[in-house]
C-alpha atoms as a PDB file:
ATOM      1  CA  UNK A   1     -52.442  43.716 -49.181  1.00  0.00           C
ATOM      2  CA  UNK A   2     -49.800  46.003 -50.775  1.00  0.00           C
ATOM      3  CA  UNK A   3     -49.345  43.710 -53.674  1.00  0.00           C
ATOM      4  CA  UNK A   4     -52.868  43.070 -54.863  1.00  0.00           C
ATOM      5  CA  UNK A   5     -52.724  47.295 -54.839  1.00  0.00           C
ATOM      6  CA  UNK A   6     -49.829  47.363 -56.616  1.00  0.00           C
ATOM      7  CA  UNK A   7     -51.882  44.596 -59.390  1.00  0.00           C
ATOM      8  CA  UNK A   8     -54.747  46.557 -59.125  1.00  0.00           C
ATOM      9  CA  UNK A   9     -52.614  50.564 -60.333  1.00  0.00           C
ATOM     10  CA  UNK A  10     -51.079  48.500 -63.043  1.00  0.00           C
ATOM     11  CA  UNK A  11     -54.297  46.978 -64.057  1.00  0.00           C
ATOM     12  CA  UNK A  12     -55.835  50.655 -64.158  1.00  0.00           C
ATOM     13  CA  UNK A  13     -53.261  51.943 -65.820  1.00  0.00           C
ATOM     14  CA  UNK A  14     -53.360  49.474 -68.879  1.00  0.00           C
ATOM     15  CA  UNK A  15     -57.062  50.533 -68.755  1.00  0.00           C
ATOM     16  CA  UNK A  16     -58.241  53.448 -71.058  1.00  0.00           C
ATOM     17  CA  UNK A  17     -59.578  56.067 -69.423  1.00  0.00           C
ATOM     18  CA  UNK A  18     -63.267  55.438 -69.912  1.00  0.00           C
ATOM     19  CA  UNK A  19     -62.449  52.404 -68.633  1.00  0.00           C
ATOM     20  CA  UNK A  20     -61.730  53.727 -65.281  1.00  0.00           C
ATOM     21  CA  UNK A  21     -64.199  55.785 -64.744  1.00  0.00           C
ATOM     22  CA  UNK A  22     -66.773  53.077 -65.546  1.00  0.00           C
ATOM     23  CA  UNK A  23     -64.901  51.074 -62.734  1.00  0.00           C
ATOM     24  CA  UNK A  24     -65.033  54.450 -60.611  1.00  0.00           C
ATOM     25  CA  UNK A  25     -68.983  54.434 -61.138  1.00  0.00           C
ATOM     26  CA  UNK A  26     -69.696  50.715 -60.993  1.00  0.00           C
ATOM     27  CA  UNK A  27     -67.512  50.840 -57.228  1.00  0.00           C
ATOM     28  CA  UNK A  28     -69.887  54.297 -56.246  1.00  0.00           C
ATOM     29  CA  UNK A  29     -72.567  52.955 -57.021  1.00  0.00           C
ATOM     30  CA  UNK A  30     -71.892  49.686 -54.753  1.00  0.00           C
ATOM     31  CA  UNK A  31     -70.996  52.032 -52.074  1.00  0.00           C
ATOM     32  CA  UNK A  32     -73.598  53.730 -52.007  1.00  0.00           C
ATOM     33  CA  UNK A  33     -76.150  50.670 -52.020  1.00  0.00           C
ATOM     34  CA  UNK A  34     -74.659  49.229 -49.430  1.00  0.00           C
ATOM     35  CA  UNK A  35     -74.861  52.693 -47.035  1.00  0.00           C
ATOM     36  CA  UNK A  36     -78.610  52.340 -47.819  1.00  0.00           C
ATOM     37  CA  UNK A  37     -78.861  48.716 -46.908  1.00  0.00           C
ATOM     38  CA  UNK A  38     -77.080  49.652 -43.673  1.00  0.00           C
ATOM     39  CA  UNK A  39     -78.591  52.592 -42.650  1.00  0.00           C
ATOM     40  CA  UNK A  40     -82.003  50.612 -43.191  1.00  0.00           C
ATOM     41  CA  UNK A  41     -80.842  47.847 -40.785  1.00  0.00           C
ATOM     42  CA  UNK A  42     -79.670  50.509 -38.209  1.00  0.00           C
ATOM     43  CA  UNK A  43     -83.020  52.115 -38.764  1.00  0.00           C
ATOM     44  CA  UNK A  44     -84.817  48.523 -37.927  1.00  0.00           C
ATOM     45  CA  UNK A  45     -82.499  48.410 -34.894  1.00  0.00           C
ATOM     46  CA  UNK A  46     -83.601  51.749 -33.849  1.00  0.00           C
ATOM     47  CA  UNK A  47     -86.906  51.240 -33.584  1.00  0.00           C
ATOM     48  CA  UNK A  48     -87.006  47.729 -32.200  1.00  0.00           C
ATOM     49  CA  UNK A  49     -87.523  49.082 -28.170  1.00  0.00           C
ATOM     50  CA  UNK A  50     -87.100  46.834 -25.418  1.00  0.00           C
ATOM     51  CA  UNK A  51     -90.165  47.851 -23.964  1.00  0.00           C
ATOM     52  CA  UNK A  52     -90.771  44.229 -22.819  1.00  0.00           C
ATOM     53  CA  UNK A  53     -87.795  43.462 -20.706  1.00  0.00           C
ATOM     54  CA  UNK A  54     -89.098  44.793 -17.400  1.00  0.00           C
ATOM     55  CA  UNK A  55     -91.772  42.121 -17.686  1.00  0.00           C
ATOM     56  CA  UNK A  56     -88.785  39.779 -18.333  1.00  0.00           C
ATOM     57  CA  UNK A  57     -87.212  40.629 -15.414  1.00  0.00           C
ATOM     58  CA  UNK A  58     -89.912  40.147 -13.060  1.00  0.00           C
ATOM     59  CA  UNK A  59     -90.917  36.558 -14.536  1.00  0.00           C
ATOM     60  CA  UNK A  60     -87.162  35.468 -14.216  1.00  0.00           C
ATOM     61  CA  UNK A  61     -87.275  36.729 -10.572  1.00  0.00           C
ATOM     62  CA  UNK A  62     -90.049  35.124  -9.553  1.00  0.00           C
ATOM     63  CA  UNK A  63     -88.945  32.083 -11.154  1.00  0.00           C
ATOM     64  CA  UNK A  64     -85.587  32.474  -8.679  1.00  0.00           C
ATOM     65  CA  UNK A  65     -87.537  32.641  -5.965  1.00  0.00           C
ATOM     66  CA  UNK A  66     -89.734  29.582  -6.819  1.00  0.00           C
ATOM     67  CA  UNK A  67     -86.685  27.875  -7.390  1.00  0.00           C
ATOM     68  CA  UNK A  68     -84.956  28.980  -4.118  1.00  0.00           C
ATOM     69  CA  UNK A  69     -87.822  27.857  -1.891  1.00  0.00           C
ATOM     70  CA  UNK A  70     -88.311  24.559  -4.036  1.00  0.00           C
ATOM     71  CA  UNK A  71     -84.294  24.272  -3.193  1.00  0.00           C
ATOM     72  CA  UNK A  72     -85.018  25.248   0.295  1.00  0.00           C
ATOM     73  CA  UNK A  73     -87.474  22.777   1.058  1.00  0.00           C
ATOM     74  CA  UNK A  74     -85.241  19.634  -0.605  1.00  0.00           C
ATOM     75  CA  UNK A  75     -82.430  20.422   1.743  1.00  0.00           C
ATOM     76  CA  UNK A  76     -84.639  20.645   4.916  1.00  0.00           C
ATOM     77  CA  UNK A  77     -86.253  17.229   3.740  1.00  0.00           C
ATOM     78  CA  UNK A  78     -82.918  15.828   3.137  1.00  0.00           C
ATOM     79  CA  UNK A  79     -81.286  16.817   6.481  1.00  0.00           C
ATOM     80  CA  UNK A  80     -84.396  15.347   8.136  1.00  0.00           C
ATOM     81  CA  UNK A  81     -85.711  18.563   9.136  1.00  0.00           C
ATOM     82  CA  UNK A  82     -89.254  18.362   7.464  1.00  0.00           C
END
C-alpha cells in the first residue's frame, strides 16, 4: 500500500502541473458520481417498506401449526394410538 503511494507522488511529480490538476478533476468528478449512485441506492432502500412481513409472519405460523398437528397425528398413528 505504501509503495504504490510512494509510485503514485513520483509519478505526480514528473507530471506538469496541469497535468495534475486534470488528474485532481478527472478523480472529483468520479467521486462525486459515485456519491450520487449511492445515495440513489440508499434512497431505493429507503423507501422499499416492509409493510408485508406481518402477513408473512402469520402464513409461516400457520404453516407451523399445520405442520405440528400433521407431526402430531404421525406419531400417535405410529405408536398405535390412532
Amino acid at each position: 500500500m505504501v509503495e504504490s503511494l510512494i509510485t503514485l507522488l513520483n509519478t505526480l511529480n514528473t507530471l506538469s502541473p496541469l497535468a495534475v490538476i486534470a488528474l485532481l478533476a478527472v478523480i472529483l468528478f468520479t467521486v462525486l458520481k459515485n456519491k450520487e449512485e449511492v445515495a440513489g441506492k440508499v434512497d431505493n432502500l429507503a423507501d422499499n417498506h416492509l409493510h408485508d412481513l406481518p402477513e408473512v409472519l402469520a402464513t409461516l405460523q400457520r404453516i407451523e401449526i399445520k405442520l405440528s398437528e400433521d407431526l402430531s397425528w404421525i406419531k400417535a398413528k405410529l405408536n398405535g394410538r390412532y
